[in-house]
Each structure stands twice: as C-alpha cells, then as structure tokens.
C-alpha atoms as a PDB file:
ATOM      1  CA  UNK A   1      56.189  46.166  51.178  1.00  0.00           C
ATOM      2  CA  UNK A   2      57.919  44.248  48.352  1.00  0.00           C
ATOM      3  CA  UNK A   3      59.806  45.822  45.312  1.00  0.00           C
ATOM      4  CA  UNK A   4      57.250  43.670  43.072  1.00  0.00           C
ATOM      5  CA  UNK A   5      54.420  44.576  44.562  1.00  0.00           C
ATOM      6  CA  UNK A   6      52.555  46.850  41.962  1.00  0.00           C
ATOM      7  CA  UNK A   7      49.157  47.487  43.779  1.00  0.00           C
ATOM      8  CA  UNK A   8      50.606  48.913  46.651  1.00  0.00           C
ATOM      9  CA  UNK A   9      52.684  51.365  44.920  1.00  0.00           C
ATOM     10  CA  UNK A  10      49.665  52.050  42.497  1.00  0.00           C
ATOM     11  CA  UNK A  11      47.856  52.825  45.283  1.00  0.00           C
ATOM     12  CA  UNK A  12      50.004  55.311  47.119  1.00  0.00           C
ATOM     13  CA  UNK A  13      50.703  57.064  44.385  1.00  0.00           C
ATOM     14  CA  UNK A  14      46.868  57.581  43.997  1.00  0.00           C
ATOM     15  CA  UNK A  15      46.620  58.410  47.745  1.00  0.00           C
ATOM     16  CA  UNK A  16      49.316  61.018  47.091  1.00  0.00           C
ATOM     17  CA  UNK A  17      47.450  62.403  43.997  1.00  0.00           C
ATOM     18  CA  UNK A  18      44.111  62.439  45.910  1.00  0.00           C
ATOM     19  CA  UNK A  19      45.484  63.933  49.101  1.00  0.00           C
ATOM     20  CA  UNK A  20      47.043  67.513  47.199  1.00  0.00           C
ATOM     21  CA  UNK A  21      43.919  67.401  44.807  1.00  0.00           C
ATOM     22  CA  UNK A  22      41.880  67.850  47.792  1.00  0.00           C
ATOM     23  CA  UNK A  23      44.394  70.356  49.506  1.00  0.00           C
ATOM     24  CA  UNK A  24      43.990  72.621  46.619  1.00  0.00           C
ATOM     25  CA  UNK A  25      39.870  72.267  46.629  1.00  0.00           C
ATOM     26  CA  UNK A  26      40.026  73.253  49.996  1.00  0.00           C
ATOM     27  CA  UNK A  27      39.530  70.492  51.892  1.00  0.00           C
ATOM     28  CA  UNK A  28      39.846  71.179  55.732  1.00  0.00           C
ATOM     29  CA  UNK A  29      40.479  67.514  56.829  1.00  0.00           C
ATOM     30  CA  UNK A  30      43.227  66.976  54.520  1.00  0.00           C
ATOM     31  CA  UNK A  31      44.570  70.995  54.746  1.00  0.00           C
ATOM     32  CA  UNK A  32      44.405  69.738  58.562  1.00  0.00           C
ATOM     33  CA  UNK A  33      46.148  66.670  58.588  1.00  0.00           C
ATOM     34  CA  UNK A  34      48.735  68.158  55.887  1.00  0.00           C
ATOM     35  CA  UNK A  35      49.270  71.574  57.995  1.00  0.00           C
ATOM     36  CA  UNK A  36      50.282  69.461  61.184  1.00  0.00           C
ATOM     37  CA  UNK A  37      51.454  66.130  60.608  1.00  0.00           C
ATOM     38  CA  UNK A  38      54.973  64.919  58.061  1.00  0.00           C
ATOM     39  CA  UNK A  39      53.715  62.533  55.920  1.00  0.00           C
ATOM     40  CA  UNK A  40      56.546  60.784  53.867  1.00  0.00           C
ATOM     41  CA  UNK A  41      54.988  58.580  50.939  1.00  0.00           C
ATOM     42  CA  UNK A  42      57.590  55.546  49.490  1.00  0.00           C
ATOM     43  CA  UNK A  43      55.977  54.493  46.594  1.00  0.00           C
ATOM     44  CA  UNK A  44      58.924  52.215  45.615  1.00  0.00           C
ATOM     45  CA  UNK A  45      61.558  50.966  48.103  1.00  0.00           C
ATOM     46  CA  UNK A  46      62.581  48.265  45.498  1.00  0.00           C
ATOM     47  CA  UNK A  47      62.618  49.716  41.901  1.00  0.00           C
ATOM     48  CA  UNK A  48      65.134  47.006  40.565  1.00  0.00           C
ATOM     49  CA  UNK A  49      62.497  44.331  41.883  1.00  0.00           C
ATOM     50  CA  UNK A  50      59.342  46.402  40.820  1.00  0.00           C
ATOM     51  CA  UNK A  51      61.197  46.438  37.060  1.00  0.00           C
ATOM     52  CA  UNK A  52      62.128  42.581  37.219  1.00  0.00           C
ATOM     53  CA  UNK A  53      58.221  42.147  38.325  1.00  0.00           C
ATOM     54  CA  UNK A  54      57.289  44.022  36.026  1.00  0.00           C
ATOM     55  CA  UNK A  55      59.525  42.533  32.729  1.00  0.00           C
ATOM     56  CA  UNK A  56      60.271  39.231  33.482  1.00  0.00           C
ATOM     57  CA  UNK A  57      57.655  37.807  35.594  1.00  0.00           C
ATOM     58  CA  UNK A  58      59.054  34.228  34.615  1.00  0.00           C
ATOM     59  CA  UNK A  59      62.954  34.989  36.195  1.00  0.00           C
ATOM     60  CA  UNK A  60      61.141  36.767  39.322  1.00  0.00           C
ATOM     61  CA  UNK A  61      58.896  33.630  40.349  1.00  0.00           C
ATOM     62  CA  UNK A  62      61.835  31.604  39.778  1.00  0.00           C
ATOM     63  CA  UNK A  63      64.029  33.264  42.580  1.00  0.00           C
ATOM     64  CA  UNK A  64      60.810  33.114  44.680  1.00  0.00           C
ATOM     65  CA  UNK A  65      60.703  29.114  43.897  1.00  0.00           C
ATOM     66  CA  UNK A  66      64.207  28.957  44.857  1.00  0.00           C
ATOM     67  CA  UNK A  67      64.106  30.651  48.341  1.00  0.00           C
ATOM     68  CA  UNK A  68      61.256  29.016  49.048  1.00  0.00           C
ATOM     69  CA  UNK A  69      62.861  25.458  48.451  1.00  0.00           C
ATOM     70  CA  UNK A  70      65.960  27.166  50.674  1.00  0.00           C
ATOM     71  CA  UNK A  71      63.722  27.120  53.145  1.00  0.00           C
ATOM     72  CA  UNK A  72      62.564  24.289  53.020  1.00  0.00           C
ATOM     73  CA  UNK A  73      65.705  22.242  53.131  1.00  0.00           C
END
C-alpha cells in the first residue's frame, strides 16, 4: 500500500461500509466473521502522500522520476 494510491483506499472504505451495512441487515456470514475475528481496516497509512497524489499529480511523478533515476545510477 502506497499513500497515493486512491483505489485501494476507495475500496476499503467501501468494504468497511458494506461489511456493517450487512451486520445491521442481519447477515450471518458477516455477524460471524465480525463476532469472532479483529478486523483493523487502514484506509490511509500515507495521508500527506494520498493529498500530494491527489493535488499535485505533476510534483508527485516527479519524486517518482527521481528515485527511479537513483536507482538507476
């Protein structure tokens, strides 16, 4: 997981969503897996980097172009 990475936390978050919906419909899968297991959910471990992603697309791909070349060399 990478702080820019907006499908991923899109998609948790919808998991999360999805997963107490269908604890309060009475689901007895998820009211199962919910009762007995800890689930932590990280939507974001990055929010600076999700924000840069997110605003300046431009100064994010740069740094990317830059370690890569690092790397490189």
């Amino acid at each position: 997981m990478h702080g820019n990475e907006v499908v991923g936390k899109e998609l948790l978050l919808w998991l999360a969503h999805y997963m107490c919906q269908e604890y309060r419909n009475g689901n007895e899968e998820i009211q199962l897996l919910m009762n007995t297991t800890r689930i932590h959910f990280l939507p974001s471990m990055n929010p600076d980097g999700y924000e840069a992603a997110l605003n300046y697309p431009r100064y994010v791909f740069t740094l990317l172009l830059q370690k890569s070349i690092q790397l490189i060399f």
